[in-house]
C-alpha atoms as a PDB file:
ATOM      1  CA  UNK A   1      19.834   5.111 -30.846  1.00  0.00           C
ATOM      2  CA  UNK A   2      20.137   5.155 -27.348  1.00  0.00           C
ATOM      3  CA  UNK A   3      18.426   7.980 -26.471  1.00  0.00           C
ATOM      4  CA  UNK A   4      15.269   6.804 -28.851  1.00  0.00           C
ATOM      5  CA  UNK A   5      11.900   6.648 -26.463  1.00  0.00           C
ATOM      6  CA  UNK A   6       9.710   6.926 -29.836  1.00  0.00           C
ATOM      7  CA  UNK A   7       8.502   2.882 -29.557  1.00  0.00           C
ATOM      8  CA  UNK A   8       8.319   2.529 -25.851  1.00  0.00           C
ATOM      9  CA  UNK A   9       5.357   1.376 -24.889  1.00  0.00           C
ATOM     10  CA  UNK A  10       3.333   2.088 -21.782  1.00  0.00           C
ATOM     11  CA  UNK A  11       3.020  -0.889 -19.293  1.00  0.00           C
ATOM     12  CA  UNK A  12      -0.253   0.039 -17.547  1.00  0.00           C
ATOM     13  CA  UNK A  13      -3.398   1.969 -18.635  1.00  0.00           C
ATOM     14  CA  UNK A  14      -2.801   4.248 -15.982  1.00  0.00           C
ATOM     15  CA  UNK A  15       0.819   4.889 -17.272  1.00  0.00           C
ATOM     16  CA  UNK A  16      -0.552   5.902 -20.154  1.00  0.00           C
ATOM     17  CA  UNK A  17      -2.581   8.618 -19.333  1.00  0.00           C
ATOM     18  CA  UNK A  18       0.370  10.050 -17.321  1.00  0.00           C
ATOM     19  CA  UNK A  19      -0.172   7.937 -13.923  1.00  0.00           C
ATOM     20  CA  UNK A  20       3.464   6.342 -12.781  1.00  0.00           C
ATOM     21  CA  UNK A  21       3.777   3.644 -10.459  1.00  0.00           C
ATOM     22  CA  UNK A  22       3.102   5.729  -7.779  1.00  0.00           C
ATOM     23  CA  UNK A  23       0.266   7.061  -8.341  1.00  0.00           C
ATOM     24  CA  UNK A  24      -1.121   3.923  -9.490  1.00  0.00           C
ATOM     25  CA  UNK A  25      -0.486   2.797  -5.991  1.00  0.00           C
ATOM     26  CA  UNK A  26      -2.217   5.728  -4.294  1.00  0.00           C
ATOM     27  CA  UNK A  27      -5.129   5.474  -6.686  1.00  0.00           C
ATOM     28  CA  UNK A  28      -5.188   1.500  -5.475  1.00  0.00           C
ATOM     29  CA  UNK A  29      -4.935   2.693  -2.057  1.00  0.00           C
ATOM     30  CA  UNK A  30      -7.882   5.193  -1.965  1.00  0.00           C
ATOM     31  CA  UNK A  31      -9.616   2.716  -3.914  1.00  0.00           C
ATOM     32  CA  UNK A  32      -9.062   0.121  -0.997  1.00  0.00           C
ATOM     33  CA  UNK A  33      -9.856   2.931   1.670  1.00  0.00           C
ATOM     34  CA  UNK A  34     -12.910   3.623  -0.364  1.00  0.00           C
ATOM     35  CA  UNK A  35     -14.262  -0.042  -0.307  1.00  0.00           C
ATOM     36  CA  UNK A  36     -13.640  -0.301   3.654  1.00  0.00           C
ATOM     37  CA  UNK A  37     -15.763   2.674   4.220  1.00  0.00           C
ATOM     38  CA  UNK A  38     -18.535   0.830   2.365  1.00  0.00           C
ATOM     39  CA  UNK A  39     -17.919  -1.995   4.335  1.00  0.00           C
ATOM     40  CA  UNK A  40     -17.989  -0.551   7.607  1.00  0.00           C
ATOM     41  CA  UNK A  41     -20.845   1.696   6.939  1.00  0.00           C
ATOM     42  CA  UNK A  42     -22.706  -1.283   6.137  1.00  0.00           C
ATOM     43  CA  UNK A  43     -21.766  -3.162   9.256  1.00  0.00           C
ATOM     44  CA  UNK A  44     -22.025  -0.131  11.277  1.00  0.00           C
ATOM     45  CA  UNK A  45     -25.900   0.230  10.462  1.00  0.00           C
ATOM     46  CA  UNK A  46     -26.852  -3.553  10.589  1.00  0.00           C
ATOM     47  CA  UNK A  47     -25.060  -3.737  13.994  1.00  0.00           C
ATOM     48  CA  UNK A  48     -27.108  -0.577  14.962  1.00  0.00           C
ATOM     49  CA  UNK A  49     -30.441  -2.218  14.385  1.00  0.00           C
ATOM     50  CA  UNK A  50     -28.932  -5.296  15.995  1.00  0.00           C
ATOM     51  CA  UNK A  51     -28.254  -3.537  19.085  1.00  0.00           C
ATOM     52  CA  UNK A  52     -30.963  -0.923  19.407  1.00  0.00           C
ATOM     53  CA  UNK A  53     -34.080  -3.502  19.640  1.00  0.00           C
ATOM     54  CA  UNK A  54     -32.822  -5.632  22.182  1.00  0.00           C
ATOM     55  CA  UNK A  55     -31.681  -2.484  24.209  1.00  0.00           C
ATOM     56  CA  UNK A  56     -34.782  -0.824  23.936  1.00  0.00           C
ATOM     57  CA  UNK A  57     -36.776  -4.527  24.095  1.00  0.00           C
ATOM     58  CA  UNK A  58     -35.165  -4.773  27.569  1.00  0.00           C
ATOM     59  CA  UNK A  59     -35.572  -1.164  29.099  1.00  0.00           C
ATOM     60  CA  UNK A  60     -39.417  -1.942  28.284  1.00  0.00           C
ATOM     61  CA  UNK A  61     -39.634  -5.437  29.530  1.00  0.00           C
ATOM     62  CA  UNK A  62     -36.874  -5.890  32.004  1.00  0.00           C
ATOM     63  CA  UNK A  63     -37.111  -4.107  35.716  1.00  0.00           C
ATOM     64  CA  UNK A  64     -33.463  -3.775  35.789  1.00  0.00           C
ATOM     65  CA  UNK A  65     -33.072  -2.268  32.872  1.00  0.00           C
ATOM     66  CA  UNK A  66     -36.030   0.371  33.766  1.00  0.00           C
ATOM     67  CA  UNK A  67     -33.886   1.170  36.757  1.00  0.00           C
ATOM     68  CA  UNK A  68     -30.618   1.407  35.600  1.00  0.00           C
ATOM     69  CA  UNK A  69     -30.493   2.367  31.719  1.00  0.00           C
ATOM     70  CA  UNK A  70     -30.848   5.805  30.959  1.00  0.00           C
ATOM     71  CA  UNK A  71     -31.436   7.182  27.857  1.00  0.00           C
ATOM     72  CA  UNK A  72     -27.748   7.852  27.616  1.00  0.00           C
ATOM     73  CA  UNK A  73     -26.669   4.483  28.743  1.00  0.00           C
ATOM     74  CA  UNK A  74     -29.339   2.864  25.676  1.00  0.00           C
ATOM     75  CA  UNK A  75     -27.718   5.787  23.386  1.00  0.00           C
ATOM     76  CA  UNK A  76     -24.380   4.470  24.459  1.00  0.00           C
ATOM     77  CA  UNK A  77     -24.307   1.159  24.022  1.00  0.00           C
ATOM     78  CA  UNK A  78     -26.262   1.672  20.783  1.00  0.00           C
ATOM     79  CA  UNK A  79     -23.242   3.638  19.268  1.00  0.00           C
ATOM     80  CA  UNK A  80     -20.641   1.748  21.034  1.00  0.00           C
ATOM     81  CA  UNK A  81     -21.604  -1.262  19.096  1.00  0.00           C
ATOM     82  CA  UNK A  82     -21.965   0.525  15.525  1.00  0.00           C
ATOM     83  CA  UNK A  83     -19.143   2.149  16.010  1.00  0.00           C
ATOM     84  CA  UNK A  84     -16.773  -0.565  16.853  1.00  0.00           C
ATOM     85  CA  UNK A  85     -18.766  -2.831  14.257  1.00  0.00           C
ATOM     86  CA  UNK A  86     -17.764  -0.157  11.925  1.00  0.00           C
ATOM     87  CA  UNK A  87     -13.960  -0.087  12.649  1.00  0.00           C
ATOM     88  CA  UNK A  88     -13.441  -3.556  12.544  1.00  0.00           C
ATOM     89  CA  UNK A  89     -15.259  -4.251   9.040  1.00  0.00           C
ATOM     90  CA  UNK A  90     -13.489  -0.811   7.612  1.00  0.00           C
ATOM     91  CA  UNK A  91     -10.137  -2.459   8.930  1.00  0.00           C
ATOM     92  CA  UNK A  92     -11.118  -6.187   7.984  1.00  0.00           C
ATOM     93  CA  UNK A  93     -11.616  -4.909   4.197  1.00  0.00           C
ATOM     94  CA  UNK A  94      -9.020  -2.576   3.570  1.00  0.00           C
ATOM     95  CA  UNK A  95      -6.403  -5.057   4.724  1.00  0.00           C
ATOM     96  CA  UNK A  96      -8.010  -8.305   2.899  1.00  0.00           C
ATOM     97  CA  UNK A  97      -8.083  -6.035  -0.079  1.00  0.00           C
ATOM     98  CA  UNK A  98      -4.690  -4.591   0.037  1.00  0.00           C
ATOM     99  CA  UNK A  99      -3.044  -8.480   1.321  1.00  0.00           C
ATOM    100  CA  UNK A 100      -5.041  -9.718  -1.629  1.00  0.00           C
ATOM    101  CA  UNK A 101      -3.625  -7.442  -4.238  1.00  0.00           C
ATOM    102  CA  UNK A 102       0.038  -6.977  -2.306  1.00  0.00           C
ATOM    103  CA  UNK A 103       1.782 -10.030  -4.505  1.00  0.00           C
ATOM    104  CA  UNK A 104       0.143  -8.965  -7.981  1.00  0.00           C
ATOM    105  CA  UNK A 105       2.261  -6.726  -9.954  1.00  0.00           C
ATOM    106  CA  UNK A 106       0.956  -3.476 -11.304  1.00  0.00           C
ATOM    107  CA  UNK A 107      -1.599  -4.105 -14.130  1.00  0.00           C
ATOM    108  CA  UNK A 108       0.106  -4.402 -17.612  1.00  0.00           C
END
């Protein structure tokens, strides 16, 4: 019969419970988001103690730096550097994960 869906089986685990290709997709694709947050969080606070002790190394040592870096400015350049360390891991792994998995099909 044409009409007959009774031995069709499901192509993906996800299918089975109800998930379509779709929604496999979007679950990949928070997955991937997911994974780049780790990443950049982890950047984000290496780069922080990367930046702060030199910063703060300087304003103590250097006569310049005395002068001219306020707390702000030492607060500033602290977070400019997590946060752009952040970003740019975050970015880096969500597209290395998504080009990675971009040519596999759907799992069967």
């Amino acid at each position: 019969m044409a009409g007959d869906l009774s031995n069709v089986q499901a192509s993906s685990p996800l299918e089975m419970n109800g998930l379509g290709p779709l929604d496999q997709k979007l679950v990949m694709a928070k997955r991937y988001g997911h994974e780049g947050v780790v990443a950049g969080t982890r950047a984000a606070v290496l780069a922080t103690i990367a930046s702060a002790v030199p910063t703060l190394a300087s304003v103590r040592m250097s006569p310049w730096a005395k002068r001219n870096l306020n707390p702000t400015a030492q607060a500033l350049i602290v977070s400019l550097v997590a946060g752009s360390a952040y970003f740019i891991a975050a970015d880096k792994t969500v597209l290395a994960t998504a080009r990675k998995n971009s040519f596999r099909p759907l799992q069967p």
